[in-house]
PDB file of N, CA and C in Angstrom:
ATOM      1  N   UNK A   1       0.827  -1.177   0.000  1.00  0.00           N
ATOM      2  CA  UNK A   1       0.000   0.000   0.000  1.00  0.00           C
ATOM      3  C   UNK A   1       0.877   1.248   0.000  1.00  0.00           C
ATOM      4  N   UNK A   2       0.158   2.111  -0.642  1.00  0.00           N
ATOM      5  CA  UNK A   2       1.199   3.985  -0.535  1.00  0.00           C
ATOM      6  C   UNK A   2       0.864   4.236   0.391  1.00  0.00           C
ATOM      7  N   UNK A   3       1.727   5.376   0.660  1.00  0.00           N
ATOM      8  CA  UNK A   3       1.568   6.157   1.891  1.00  0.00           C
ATOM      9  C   UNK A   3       0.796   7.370   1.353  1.00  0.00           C
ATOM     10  N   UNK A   4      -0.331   7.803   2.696  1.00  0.00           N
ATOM     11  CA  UNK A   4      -1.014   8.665   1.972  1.00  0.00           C
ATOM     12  C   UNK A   4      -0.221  10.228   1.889  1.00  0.00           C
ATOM     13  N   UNK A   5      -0.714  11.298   1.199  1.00  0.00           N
ATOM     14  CA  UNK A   5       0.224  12.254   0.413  1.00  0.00           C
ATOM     15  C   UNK A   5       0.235  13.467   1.972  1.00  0.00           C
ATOM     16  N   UNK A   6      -0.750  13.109   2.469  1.00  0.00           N
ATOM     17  CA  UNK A   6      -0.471  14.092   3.650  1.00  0.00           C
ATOM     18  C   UNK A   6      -1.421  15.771   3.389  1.00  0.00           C
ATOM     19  N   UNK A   7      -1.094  16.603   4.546  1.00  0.00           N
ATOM     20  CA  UNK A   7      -1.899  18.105   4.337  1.00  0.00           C
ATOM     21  C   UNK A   7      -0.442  18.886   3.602  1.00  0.00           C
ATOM     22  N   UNK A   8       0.352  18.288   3.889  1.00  0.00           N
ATOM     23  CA  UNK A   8       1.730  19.274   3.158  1.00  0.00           C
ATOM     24  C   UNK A   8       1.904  19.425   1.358  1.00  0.00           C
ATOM     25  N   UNK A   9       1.938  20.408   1.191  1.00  0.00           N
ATOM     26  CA  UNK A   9       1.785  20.443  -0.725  1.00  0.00           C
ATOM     27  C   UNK A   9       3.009  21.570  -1.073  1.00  0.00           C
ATOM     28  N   UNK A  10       3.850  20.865  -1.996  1.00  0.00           N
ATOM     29  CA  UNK A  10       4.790  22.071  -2.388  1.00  0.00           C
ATOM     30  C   UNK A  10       4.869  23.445  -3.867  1.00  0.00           C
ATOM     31  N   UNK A  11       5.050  24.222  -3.128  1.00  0.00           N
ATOM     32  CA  UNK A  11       4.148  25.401  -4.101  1.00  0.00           C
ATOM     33  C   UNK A  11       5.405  26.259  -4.945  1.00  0.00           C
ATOM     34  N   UNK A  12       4.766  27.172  -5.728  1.00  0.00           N
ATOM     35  CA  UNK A  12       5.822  27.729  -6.561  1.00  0.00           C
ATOM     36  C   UNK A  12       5.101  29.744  -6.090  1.00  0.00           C
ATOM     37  N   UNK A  13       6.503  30.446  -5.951  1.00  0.00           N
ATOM     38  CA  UNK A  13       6.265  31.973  -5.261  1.00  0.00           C
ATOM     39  C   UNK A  13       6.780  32.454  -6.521  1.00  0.00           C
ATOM     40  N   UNK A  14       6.490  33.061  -7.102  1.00  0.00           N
ATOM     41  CA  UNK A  14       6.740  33.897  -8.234  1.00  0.00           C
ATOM     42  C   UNK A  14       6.854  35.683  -8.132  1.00  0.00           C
ATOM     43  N   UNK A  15       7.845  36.462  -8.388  1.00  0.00           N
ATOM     44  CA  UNK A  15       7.680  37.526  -8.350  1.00  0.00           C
ATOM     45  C   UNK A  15       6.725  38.494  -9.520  1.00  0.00           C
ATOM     46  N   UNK A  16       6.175  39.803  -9.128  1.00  0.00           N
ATOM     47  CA  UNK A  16       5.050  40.102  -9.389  1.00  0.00           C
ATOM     48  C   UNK A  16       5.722  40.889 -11.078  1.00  0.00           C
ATOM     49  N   UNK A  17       7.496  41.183 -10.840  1.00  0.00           N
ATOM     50  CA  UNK A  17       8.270  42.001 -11.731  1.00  0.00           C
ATOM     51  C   UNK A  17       7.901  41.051 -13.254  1.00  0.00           C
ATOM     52  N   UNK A  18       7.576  39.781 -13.451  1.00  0.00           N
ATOM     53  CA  UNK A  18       7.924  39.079 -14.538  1.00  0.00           C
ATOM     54  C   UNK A  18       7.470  39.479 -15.616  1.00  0.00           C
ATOM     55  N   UNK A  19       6.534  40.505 -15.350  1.00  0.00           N
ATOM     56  CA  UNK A  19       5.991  41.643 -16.861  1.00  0.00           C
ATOM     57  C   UNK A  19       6.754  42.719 -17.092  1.00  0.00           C
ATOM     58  N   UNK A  20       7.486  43.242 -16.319  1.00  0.00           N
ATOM     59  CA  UNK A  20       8.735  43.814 -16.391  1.00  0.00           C
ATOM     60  C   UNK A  20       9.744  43.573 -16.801  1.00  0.00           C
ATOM     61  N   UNK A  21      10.121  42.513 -17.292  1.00  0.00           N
ATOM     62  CA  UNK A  21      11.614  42.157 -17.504  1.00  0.00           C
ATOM     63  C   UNK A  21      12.223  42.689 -18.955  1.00  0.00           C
ATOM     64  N   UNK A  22      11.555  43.772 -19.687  1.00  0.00           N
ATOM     65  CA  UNK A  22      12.395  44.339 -20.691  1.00  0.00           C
ATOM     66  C   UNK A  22      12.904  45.595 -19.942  1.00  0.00           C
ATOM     67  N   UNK A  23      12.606  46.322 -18.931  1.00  0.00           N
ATOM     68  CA  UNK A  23      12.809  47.342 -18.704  1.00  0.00           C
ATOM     69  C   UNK A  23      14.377  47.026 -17.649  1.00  0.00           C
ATOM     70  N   UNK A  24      14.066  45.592 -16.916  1.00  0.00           N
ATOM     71  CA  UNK A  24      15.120  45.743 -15.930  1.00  0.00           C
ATOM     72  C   UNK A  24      16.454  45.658 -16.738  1.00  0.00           C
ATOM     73  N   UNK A  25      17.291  46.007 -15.684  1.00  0.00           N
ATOM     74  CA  UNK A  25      19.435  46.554 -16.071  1.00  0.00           C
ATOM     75  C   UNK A  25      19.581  45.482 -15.963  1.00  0.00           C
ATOM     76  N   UNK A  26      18.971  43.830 -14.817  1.00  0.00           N
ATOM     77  CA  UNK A  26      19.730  42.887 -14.434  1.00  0.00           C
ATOM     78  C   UNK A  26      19.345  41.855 -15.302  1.00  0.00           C
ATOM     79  N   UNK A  27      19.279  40.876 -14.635  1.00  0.00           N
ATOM     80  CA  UNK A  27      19.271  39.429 -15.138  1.00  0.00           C
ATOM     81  C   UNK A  27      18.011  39.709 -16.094  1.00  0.00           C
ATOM     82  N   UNK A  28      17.980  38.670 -17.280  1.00  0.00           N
ATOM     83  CA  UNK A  28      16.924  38.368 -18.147  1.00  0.00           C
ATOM     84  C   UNK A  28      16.259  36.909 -17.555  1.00  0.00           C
ATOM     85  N   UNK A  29      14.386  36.888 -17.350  1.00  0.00           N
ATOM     86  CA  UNK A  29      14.071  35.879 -17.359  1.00  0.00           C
ATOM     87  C   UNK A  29      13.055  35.874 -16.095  1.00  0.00           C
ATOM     88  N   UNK A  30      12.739  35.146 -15.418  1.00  0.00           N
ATOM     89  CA  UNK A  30      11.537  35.251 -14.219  1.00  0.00           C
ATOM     90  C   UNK A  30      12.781  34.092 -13.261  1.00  0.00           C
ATOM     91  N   UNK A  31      11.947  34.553 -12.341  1.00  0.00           N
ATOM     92  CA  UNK A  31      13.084  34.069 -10.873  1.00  0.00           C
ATOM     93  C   UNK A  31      11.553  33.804  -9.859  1.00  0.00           C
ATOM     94  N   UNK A  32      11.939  32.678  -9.631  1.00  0.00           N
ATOM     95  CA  UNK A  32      10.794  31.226  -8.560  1.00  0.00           C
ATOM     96  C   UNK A  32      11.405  31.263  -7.718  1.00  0.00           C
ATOM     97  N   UNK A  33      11.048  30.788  -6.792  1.00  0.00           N
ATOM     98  CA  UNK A  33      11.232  30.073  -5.049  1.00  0.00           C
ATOM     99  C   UNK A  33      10.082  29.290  -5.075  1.00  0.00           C
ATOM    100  N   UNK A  34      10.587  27.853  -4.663  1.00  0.00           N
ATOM    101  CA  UNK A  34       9.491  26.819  -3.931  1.00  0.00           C
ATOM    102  C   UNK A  34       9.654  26.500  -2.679  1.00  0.00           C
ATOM    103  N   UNK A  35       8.432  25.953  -1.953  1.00  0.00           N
ATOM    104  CA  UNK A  35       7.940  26.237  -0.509  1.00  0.00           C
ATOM    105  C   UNK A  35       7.417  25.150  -0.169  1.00  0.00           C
ATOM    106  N   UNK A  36       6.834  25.065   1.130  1.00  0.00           N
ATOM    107  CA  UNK A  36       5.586  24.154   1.460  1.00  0.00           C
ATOM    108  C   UNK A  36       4.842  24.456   2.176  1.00  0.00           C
ATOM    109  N   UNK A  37       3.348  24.521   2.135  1.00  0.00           N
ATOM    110  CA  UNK A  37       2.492  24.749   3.076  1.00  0.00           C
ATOM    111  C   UNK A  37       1.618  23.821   3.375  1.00  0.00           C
ATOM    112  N   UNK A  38       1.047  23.977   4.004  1.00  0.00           N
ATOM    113  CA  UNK A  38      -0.125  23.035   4.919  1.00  0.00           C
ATOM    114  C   UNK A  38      -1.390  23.682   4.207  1.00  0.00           C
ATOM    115  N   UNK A  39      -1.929  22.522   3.378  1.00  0.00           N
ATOM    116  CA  UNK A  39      -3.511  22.862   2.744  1.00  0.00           C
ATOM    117  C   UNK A  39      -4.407  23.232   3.342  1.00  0.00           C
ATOM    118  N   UNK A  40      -4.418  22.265   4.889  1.00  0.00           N
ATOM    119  CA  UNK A  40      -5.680  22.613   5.993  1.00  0.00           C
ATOM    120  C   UNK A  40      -5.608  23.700   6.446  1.00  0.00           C
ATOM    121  N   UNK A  41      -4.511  24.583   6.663  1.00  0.00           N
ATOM    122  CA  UNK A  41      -4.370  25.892   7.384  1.00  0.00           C
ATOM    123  C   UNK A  41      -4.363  26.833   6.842  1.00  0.00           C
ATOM    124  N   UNK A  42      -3.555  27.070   5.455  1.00  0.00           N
ATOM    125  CA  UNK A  42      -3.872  28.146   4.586  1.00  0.00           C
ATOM    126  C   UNK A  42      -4.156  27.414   3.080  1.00  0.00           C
ATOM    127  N   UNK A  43      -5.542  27.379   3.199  1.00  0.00           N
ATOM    128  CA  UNK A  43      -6.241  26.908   1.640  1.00  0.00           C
ATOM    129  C   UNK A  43      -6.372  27.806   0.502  1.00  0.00           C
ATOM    130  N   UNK A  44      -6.247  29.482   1.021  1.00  0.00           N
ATOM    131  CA  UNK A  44      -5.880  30.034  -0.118  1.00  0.00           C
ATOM    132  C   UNK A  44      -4.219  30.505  -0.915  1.00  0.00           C
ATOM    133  N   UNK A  45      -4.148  31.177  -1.564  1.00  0.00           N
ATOM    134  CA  UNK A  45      -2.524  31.603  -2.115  1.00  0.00           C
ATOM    135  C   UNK A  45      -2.228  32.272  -1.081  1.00  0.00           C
ATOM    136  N   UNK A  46      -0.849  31.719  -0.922  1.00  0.00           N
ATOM    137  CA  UNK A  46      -0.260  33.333   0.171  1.00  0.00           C
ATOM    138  C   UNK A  46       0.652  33.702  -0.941  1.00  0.00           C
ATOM    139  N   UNK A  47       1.146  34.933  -0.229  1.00  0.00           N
ATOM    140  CA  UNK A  47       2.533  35.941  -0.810  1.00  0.00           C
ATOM    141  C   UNK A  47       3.316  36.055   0.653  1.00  0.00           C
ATOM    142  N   UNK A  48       4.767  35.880   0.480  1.00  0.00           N
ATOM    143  CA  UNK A  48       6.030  35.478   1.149  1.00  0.00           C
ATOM    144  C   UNK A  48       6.838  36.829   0.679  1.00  0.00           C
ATOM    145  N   UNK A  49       6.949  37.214   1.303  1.00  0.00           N
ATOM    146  CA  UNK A  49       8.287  38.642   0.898  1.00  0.00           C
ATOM    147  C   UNK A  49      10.136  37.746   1.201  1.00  0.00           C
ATOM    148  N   UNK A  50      10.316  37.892  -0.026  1.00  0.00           N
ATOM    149  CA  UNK A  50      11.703  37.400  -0.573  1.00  0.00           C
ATOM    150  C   UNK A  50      11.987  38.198  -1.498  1.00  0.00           C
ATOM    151  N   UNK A  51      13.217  38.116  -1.464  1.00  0.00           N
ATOM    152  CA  UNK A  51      14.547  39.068  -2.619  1.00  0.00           C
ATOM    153  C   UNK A  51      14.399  38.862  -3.631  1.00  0.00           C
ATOM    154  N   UNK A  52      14.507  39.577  -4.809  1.00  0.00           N
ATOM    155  CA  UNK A  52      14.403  39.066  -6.136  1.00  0.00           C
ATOM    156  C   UNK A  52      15.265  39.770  -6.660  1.00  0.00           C
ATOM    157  N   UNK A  53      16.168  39.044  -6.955  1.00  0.00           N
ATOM    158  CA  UNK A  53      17.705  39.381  -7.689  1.00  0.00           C
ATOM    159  C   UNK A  53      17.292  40.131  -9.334  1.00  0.00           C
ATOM    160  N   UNK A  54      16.194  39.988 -10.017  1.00  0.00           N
ATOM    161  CA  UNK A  54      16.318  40.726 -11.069  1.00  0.00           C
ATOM    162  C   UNK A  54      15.815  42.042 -10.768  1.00  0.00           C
ATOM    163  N   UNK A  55      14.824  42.410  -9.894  1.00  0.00           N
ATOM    164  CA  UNK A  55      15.067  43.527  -9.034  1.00  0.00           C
ATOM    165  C   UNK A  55      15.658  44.299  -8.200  1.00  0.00           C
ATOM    166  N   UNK A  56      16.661  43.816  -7.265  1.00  0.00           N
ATOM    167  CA  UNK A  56      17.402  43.860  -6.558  1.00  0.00           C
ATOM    168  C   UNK A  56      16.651  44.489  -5.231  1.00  0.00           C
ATOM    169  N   UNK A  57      16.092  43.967  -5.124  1.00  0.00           N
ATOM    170  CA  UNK A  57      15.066  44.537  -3.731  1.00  0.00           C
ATOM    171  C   UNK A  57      14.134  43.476  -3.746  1.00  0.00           C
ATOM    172  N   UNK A  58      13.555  43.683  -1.909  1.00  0.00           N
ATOM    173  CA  UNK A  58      12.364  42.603  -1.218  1.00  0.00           C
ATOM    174  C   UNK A  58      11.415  43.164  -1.688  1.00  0.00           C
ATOM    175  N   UNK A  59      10.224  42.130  -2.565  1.00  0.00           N
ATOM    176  CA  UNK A  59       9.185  42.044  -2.897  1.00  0.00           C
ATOM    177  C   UNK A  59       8.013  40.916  -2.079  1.00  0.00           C
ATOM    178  N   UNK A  60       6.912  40.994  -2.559  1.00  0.00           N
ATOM    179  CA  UNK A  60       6.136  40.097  -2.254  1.00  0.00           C
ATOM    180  C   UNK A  60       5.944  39.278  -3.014  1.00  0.00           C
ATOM    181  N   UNK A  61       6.154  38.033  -2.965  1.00  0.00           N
ATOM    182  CA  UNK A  61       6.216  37.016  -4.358  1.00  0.00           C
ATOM    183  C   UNK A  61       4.549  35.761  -3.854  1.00  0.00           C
ATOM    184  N   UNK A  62       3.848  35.705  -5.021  1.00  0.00           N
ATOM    185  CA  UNK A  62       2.552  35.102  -5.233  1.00  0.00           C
ATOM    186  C   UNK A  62       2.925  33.617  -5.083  1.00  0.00           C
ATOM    187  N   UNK A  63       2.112  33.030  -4.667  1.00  0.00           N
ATOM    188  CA  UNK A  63       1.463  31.318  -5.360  1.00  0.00           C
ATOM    189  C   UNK A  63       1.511  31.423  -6.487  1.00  0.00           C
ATOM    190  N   UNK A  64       1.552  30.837  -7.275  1.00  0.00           N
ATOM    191  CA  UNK A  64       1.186  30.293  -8.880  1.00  0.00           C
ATOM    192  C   UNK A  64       0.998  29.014  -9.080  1.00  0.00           C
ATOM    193  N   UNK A  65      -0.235  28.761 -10.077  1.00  0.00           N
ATOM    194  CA  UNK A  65      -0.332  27.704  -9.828  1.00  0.00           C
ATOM    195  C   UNK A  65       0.748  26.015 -10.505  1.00  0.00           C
TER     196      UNK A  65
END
């Protein structure tokens, strides 16, 4: 038998800049962070404030699905 998959699910944080990226000086391309949250506790998207190197500054980066 499997083991069942559990309340833990691993997610993808995306920064909000990725419609931006002709204008930025830095890196070309979209920049992710993956995570994990607990389904039962937060069932909707969160946003996580992390660095985003093609910005060079702390943003708030989304769920995606």
């Amino acid at each position: 038998m499997s083991k069942n998959k559990g309340a833990r699910i691993v997610i993808t944080l995306e920064c909000p800049c990725r419609n931006l990226i002709n204008t930025n000086k830095r890196k070309k391309g979209i920049f992710r962070y993956t995570s994990a949250k607990n389904r039962k506790n937060t069932p909707g998207r969160i946003e996580l404030r992390k660095f985003c190197p093609i910005c060079n500054k702390h943003k708030n980066f989304k769920e995606i699905k």
